[in-house]
C-alpha atoms as a PDB file:
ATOM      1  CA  UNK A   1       5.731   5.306  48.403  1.00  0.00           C
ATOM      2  CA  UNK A   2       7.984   5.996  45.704  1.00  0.00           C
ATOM      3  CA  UNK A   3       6.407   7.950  43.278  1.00  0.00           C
ATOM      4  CA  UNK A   4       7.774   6.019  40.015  1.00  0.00           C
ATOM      5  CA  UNK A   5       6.317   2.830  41.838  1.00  0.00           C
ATOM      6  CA  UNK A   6       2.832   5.253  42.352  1.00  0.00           C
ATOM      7  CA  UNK A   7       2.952   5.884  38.986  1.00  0.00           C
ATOM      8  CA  UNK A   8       3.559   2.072  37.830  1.00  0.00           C
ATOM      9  CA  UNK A   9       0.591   1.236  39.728  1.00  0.00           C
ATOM     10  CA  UNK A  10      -1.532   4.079  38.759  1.00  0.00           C
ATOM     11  CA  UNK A  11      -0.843   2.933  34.993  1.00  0.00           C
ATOM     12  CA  UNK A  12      -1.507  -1.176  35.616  1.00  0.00           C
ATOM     13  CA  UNK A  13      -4.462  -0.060  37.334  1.00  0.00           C
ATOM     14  CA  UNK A  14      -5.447   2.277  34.184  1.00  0.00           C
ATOM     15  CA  UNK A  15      -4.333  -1.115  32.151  1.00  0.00           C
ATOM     16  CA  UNK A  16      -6.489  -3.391  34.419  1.00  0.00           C
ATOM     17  CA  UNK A  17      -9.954  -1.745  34.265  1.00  0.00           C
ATOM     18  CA  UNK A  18      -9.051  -1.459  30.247  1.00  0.00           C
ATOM     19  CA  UNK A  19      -8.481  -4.820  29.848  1.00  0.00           C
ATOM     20  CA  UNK A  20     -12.003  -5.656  31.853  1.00  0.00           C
ATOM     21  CA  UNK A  21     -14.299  -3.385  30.072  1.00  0.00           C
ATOM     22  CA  UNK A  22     -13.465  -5.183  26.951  1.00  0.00           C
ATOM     23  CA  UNK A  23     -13.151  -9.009  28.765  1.00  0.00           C
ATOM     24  CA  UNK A  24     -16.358  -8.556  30.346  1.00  0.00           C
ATOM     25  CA  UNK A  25     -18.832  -8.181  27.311  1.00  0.00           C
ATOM     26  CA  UNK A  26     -17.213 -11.039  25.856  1.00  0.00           C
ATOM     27  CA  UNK A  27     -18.044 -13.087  29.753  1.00  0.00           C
ATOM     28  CA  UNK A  28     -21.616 -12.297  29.349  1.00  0.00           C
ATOM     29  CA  UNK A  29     -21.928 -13.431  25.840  1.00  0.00           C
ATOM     30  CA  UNK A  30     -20.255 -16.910  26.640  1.00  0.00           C
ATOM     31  CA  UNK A  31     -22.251 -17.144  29.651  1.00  0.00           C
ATOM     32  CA  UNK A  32     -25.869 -16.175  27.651  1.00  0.00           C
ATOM     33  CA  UNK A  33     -25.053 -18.433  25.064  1.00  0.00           C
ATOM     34  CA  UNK A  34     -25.418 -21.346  27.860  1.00  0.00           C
ATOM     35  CA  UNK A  35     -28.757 -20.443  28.754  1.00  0.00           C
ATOM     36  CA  UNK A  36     -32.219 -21.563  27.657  1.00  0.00           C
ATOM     37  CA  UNK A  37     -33.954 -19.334  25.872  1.00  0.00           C
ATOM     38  CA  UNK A  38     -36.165 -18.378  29.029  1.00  0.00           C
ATOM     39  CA  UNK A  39     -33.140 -17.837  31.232  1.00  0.00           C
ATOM     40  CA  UNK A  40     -32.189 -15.104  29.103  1.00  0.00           C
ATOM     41  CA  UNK A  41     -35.050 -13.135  29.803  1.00  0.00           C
ATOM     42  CA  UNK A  42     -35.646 -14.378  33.461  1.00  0.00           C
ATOM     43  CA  UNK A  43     -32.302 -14.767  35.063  1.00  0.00           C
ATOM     44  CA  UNK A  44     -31.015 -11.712  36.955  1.00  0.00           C
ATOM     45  CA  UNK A  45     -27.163 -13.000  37.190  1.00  0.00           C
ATOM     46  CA  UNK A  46     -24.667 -13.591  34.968  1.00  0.00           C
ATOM     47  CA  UNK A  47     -24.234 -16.716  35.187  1.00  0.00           C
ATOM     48  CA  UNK A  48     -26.447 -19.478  33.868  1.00  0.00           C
ATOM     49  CA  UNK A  49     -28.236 -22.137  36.205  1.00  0.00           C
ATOM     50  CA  UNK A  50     -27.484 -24.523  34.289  1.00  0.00           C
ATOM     51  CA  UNK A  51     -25.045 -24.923  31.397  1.00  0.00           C
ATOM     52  CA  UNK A  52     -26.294 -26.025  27.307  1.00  0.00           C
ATOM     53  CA  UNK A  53     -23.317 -26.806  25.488  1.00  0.00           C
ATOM     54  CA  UNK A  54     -26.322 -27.911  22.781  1.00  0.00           C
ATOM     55  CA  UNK A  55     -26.872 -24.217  22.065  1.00  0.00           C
ATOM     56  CA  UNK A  56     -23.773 -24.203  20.114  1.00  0.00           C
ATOM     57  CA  UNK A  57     -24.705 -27.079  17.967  1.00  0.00           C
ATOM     58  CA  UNK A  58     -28.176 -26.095  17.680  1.00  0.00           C
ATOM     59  CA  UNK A  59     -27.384 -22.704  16.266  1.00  0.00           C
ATOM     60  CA  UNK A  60     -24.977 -23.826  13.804  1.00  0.00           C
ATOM     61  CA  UNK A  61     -27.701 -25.853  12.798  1.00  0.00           C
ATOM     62  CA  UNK A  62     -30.249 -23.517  12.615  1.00  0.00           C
ATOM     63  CA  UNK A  63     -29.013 -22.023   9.433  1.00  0.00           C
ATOM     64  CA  UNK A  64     -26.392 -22.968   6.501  1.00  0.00           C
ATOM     65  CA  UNK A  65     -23.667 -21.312   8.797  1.00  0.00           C
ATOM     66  CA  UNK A  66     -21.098 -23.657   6.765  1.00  0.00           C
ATOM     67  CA  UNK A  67     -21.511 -21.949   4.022  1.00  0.00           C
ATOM     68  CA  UNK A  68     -21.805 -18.299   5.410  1.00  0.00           C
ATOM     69  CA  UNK A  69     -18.292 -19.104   6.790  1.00  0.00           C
ATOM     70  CA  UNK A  70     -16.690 -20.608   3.547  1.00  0.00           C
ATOM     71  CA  UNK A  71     -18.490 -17.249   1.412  1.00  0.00           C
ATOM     72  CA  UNK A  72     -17.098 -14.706   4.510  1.00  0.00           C
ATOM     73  CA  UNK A  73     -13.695 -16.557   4.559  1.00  0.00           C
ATOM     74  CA  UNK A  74     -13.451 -16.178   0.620  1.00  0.00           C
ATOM     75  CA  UNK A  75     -14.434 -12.404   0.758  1.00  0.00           C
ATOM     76  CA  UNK A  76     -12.279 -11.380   3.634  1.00  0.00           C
ATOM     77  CA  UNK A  77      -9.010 -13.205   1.596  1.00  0.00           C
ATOM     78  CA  UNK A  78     -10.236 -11.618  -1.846  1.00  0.00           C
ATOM     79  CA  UNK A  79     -10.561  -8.069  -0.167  1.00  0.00           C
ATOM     80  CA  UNK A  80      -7.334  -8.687   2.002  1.00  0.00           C
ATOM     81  CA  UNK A  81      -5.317  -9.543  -1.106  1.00  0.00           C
ATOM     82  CA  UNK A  82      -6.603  -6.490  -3.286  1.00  0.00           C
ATOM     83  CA  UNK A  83      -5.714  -4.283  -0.598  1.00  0.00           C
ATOM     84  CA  UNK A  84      -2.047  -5.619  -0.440  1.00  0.00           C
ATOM     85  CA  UNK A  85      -1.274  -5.397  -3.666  1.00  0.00           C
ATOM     86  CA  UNK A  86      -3.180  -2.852  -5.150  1.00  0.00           C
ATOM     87  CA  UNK A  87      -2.912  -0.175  -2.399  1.00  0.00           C
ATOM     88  CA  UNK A  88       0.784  -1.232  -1.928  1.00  0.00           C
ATOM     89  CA  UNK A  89       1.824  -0.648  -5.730  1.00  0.00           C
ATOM     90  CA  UNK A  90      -0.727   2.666  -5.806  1.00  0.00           C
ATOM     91  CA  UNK A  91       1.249   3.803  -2.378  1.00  0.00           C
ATOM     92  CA  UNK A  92       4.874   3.146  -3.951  1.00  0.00           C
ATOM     93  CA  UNK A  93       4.039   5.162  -6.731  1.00  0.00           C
ATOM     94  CA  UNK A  94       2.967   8.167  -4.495  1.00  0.00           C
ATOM     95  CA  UNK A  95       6.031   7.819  -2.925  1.00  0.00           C
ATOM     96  CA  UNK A  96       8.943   7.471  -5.140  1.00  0.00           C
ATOM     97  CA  UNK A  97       7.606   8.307  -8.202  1.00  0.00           C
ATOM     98  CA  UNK A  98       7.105  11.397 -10.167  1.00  0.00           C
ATOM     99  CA  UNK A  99       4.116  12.165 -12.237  1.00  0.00           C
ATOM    100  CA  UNK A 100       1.620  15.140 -13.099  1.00  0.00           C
ATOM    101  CA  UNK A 101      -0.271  16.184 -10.195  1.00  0.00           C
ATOM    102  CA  UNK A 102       0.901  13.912  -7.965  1.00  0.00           C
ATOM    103  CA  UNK A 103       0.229  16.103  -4.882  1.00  0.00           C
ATOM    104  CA  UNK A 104      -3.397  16.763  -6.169  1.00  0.00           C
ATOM    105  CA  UNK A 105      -4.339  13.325  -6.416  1.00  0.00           C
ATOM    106  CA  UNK A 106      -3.110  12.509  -2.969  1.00  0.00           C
ATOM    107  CA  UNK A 107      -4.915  15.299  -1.333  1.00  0.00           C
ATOM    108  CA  UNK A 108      -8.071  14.401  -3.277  1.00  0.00           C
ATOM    109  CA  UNK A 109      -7.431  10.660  -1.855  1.00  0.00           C
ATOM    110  CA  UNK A 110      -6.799  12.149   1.296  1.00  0.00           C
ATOM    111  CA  UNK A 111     -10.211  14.700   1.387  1.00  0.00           C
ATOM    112  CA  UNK A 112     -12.188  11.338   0.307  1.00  0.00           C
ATOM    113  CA  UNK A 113     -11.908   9.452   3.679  1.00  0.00           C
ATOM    114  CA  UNK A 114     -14.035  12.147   5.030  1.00  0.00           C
ATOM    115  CA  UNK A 115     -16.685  11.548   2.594  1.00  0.00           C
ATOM    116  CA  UNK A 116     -19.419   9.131   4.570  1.00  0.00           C
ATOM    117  CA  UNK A 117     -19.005   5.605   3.267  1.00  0.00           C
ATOM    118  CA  UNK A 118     -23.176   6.209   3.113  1.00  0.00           C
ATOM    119  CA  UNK A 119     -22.925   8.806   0.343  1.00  0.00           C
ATOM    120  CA  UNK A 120     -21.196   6.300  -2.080  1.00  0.00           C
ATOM    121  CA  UNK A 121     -23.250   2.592  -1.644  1.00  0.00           C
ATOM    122  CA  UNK A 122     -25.765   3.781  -3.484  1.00  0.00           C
ATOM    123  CA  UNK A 123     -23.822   4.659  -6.636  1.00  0.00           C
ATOM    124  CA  UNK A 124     -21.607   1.749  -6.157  1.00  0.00           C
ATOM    125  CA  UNK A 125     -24.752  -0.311  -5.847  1.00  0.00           C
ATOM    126  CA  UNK A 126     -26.049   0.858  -9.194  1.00  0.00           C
ATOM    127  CA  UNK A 127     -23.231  -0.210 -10.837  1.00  0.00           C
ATOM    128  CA  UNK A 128     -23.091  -3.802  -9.280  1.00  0.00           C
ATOM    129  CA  UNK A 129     -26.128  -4.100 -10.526  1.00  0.00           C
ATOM    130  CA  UNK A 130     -25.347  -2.646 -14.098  1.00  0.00           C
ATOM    131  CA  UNK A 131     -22.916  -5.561 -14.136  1.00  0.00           C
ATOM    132  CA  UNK A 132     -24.940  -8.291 -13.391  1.00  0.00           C
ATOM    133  CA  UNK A 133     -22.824  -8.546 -10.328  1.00  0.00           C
ATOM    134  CA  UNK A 134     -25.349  -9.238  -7.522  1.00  0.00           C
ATOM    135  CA  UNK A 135     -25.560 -12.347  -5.254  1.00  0.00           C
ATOM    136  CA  UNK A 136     -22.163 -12.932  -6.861  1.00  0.00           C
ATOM    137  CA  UNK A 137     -18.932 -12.959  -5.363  1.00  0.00           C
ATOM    138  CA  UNK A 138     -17.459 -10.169  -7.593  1.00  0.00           C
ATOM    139  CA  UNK A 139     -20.050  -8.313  -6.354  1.00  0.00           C
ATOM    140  CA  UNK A 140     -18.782  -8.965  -2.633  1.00  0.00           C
ATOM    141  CA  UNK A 141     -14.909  -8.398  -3.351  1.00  0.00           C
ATOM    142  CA  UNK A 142     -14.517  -6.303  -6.918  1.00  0.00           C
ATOM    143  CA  UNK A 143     -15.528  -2.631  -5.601  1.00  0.00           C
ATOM    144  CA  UNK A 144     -13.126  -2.913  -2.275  1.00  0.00           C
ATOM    145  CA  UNK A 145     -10.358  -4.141  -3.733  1.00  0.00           C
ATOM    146  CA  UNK A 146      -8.611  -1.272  -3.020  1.00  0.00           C
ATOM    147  CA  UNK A 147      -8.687   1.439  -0.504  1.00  0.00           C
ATOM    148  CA  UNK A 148      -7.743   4.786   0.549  1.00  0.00           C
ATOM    149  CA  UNK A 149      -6.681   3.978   3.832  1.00  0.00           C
ATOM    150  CA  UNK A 150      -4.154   1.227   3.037  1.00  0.00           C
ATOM    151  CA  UNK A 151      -3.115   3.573   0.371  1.00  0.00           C
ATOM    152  CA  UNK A 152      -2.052   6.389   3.084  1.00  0.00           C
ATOM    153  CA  UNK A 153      -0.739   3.969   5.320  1.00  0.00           C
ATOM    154  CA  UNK A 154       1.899   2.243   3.383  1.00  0.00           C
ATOM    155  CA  UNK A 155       2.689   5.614   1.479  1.00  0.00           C
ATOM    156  CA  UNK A 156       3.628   7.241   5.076  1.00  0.00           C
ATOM    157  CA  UNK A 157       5.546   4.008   5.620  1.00  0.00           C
ATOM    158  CA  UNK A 158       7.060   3.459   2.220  1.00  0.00           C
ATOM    159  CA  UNK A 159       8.450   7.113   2.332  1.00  0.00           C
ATOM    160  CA  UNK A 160       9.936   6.431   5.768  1.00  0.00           C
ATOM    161  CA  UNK A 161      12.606   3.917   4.232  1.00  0.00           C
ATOM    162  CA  UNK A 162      15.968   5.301   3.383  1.00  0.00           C
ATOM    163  CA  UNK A 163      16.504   5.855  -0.424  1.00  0.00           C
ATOM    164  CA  UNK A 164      19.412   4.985  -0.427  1.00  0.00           C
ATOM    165  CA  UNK A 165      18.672   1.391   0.249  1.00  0.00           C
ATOM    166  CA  UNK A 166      16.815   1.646  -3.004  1.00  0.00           C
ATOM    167  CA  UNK A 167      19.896   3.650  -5.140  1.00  0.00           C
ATOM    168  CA  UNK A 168      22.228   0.948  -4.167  1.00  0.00           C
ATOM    169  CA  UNK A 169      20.350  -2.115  -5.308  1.00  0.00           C
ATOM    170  CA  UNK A 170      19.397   0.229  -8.615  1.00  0.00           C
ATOM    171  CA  UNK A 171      23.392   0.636  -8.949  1.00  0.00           C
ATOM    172  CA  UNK A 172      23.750  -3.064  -8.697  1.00  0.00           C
ATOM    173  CA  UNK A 173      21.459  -3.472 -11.914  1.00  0.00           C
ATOM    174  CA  UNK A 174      18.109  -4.023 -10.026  1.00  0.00           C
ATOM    175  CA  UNK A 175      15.194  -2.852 -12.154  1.00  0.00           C
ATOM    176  CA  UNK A 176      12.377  -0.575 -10.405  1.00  0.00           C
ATOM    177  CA  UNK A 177      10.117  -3.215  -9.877  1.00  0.00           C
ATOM    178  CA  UNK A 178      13.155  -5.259  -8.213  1.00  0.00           C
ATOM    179  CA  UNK A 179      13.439  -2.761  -5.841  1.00  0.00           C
ATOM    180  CA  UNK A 180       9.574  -2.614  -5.170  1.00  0.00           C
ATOM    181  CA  UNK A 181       9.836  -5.818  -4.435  1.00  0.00           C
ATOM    182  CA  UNK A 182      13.010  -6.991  -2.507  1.00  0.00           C
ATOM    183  CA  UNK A 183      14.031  -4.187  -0.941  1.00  0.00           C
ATOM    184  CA  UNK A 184      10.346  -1.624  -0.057  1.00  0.00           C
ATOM    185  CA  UNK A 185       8.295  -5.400   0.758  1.00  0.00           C
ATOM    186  CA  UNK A 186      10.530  -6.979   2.951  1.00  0.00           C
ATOM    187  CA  UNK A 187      11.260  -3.649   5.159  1.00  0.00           C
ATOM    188  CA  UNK A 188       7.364  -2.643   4.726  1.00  0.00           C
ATOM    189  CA  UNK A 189       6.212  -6.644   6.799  1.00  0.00           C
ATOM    190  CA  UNK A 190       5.146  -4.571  10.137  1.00  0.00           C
ATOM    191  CA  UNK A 191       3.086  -1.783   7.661  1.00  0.00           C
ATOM    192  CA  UNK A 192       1.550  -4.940   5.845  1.00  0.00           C
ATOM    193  CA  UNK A 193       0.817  -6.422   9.121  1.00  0.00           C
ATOM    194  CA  UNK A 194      -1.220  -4.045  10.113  1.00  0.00           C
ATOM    195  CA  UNK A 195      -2.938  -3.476   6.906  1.00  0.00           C
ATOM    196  CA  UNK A 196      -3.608  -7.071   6.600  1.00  0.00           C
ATOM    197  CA  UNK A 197      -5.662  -6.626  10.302  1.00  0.00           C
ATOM    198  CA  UNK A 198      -7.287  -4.162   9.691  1.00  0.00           C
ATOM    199  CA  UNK A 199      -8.708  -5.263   6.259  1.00  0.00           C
ATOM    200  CA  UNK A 200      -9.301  -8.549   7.361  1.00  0.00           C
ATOM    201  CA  UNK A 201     -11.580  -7.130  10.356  1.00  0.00           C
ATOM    202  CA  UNK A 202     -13.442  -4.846   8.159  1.00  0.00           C
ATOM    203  CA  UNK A 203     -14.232  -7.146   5.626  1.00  0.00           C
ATOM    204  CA  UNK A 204     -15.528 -10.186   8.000  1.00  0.00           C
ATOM    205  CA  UNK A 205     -17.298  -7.841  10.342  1.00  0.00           C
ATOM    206  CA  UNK A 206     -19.211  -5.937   7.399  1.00  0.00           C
ATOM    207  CA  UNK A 207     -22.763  -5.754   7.636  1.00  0.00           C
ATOM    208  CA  UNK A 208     -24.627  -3.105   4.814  1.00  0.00           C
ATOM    209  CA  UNK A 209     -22.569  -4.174   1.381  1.00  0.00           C
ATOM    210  CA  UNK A 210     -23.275  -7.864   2.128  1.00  0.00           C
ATOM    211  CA  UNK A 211     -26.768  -7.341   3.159  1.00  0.00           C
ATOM    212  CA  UNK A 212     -27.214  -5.116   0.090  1.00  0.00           C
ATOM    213  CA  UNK A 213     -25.455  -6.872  -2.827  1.00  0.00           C
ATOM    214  CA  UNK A 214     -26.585 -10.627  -1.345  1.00  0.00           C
ATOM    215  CA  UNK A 215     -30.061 -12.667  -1.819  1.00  0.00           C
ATOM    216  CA  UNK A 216     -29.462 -16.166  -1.314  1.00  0.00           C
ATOM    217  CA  UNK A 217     -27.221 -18.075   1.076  1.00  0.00           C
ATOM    218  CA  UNK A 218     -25.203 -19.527  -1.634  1.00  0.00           C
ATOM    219  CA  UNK A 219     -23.103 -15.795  -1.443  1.00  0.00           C
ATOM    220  CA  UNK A 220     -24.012 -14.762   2.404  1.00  0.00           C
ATOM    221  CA  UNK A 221     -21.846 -14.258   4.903  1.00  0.00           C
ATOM    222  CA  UNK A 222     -21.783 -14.729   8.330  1.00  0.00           C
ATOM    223  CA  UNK A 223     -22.780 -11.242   9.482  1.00  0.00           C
ATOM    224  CA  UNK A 224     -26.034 -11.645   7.534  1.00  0.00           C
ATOM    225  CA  UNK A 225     -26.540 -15.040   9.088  1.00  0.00           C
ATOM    226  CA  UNK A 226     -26.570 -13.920  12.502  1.00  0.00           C
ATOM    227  CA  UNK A 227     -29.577 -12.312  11.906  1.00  0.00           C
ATOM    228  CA  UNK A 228     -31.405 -15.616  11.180  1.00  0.00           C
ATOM    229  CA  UNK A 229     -31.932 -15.841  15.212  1.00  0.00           C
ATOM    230  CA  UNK A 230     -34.147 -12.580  14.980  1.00  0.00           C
ATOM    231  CA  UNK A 231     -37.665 -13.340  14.540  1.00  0.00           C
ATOM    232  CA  UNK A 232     -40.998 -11.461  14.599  1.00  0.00           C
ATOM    233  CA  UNK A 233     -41.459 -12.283  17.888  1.00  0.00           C
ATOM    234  CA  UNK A 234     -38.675 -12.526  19.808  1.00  0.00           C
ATOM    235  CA  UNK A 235     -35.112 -13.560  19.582  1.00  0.00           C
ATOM    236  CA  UNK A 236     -33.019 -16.481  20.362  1.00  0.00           C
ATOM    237  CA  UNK A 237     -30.645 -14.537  22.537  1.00  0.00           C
ATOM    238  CA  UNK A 238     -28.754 -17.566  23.843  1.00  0.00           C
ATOM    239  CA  UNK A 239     -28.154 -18.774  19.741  1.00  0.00           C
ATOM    240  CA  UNK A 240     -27.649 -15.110  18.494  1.00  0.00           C
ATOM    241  CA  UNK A 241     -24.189 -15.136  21.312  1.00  0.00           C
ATOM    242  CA  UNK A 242     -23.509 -18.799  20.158  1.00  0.00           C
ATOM    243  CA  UNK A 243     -23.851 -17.868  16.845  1.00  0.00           C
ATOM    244  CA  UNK A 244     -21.714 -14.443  17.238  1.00  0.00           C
ATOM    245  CA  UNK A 245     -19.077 -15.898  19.603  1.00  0.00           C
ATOM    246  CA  UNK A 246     -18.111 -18.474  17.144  1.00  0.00           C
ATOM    247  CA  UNK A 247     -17.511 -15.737  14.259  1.00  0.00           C
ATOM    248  CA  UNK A 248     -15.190 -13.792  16.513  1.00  0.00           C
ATOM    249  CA  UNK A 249     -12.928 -16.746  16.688  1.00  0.00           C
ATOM    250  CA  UNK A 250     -11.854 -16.041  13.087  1.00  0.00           C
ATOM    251  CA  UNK A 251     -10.854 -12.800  13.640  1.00  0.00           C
ATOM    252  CA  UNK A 252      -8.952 -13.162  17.090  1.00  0.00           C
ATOM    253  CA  UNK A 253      -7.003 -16.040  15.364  1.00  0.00           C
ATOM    254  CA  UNK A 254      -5.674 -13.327  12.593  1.00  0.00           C
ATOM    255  CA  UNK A 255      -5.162 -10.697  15.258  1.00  0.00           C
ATOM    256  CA  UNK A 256      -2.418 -12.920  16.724  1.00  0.00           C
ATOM    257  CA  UNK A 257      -1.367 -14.162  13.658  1.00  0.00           C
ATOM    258  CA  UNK A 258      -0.568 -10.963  12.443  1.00  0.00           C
ATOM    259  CA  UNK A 259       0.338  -9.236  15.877  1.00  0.00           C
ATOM    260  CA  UNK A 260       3.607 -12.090  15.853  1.00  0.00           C
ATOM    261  CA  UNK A 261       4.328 -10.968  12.211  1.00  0.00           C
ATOM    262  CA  UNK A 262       4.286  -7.850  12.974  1.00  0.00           C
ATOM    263  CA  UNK A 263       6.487  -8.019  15.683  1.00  0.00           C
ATOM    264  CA  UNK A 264       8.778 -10.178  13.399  1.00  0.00           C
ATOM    265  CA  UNK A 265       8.970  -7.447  10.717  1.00  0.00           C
ATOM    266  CA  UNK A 266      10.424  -4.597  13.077  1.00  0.00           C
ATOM    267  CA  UNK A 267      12.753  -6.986  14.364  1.00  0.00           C
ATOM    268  CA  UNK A 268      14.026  -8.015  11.107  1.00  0.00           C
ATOM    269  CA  UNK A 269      14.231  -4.800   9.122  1.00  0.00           C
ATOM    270  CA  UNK A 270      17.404  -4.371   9.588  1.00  0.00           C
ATOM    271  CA  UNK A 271      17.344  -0.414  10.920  1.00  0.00           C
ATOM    272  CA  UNK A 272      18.244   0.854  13.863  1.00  0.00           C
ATOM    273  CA  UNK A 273      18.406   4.304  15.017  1.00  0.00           C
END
């Protein structure tokens, strides 16, 4: 056999067992979410013997899971939208402008992503609730509305792009800002992209701050209202993967979304090497 043909195979095989290690959780939670409640403790194979579509219904009924969406959909777009703008201004400015201790304050951003995000709820949590900010959506969005991850990404990215791009339009009268924004944006879409991902998956898959910062359902989201399906003596497995495979659908839907932008914004930058 030819050995770049051995080694094409080698790598879709590599690709293949991949792709079912992370198809095949998602197969047993579809298939458990068609089961009775019994079944899930008594039946031995995967797939149910017989098939409730109810479940669905039933567990969206089971709790205000309207509203858990409409309060995780309006966190994930506030905390998305913070992160875009404020990390993307904070990241220009680290790299094309000048000011005192620049290089300090980016390697004290940089030593802070080692610091456990366990360290700093607490304090954060004290002043949430110095502000009168719990149950409250400011409480949910205001103290990640920027973050030091986005703010490393796009500076790597932002310092990537030519500066000359940006002399020329400053020669043709544009102001800073100008610059910021129609010449660093539009060449930064596959950087925002992937920002906007991994933002958006953080902030609808977050479990503590919610559970922390939240009483009521008025301000839950749906992480917290999975757990509505655990009780003291048992739990509603075949709900619980209803319940759960219904708020992955959010976040699959903005993985493509994105994943096409992203695409889009390499092919339209406009460099080539």
């Amino acid at each position: 056999m030819n050995p770049r043909l051995r080694l094409a195979l080698g790598r879709h095989l590599v690709l293949i067992l991949g792709a079912a290690f992370v198809v095949i959780p998602f197969l047993w939670m579809f298939t458990t979410s068609l089961q009775t409640r019994a079944e899930t403790y008594t039946n031995t194979s995967i797939l149910p013997t017989s098939w409730h579509w109810e479940n669905y219904v039933h567990a969206w009924e089971a709790a205000p899971f309207g509203q858990y969406y409409l309060n995780s959909i309006i966190m994930a777009v506030g905390i998305v939208s913070g992160h875009l703008v404020l990390d993307a201004l904070a990241a220009y400015a680290f790299a094309r402008l000048d000011f005192p201790f620049k290089n300090a304050i980016f390697m004290i951003l940089l030593a802070a992503l080692m610091i456990p995000m366990f360290v700093t709820i607490i304090p954060a949590y004290a002043i949430v609730a110095d502000l009168g900010w719990i149950d409250t959506y400011s409480g949910l969005i205001v103290p990640r509305l920027a973050d030091v991850f986005g703010i490393i990404l796009l500076r790597q990215y932002f310092a990537s792009i030519p500066m000359e791009l940006e002399e020329a339009a400053r020669i043709d009268g544009c102001s800073r800002a100008g610059t910021f924004f129609r010449i660093i944006v539009p060449l930064s879409t596959p950087a925002f992209a992937t920002l906007a991902i991994f933002s958006f998956l953080f902030a609808w898959n977050d479990f503590l701050w919610p559970l922390l910062v939240t009483n009521t359902d008025d301000v839950r989201t749906i992480q917290i209202g999975l757990s509505a399906f655990v009780g003291r003596y048992g739990t509603s497995w075949n709900y619980l993967m209803a319940g759960t495979l219904t708020a992955t659908i959010p976040s699959i839907v903005v993985f493509l979304f994105f994943q096409r932008a992203l695409v889009r914004g390499i092919a339209s930058t406009g460099l080539k090497d």
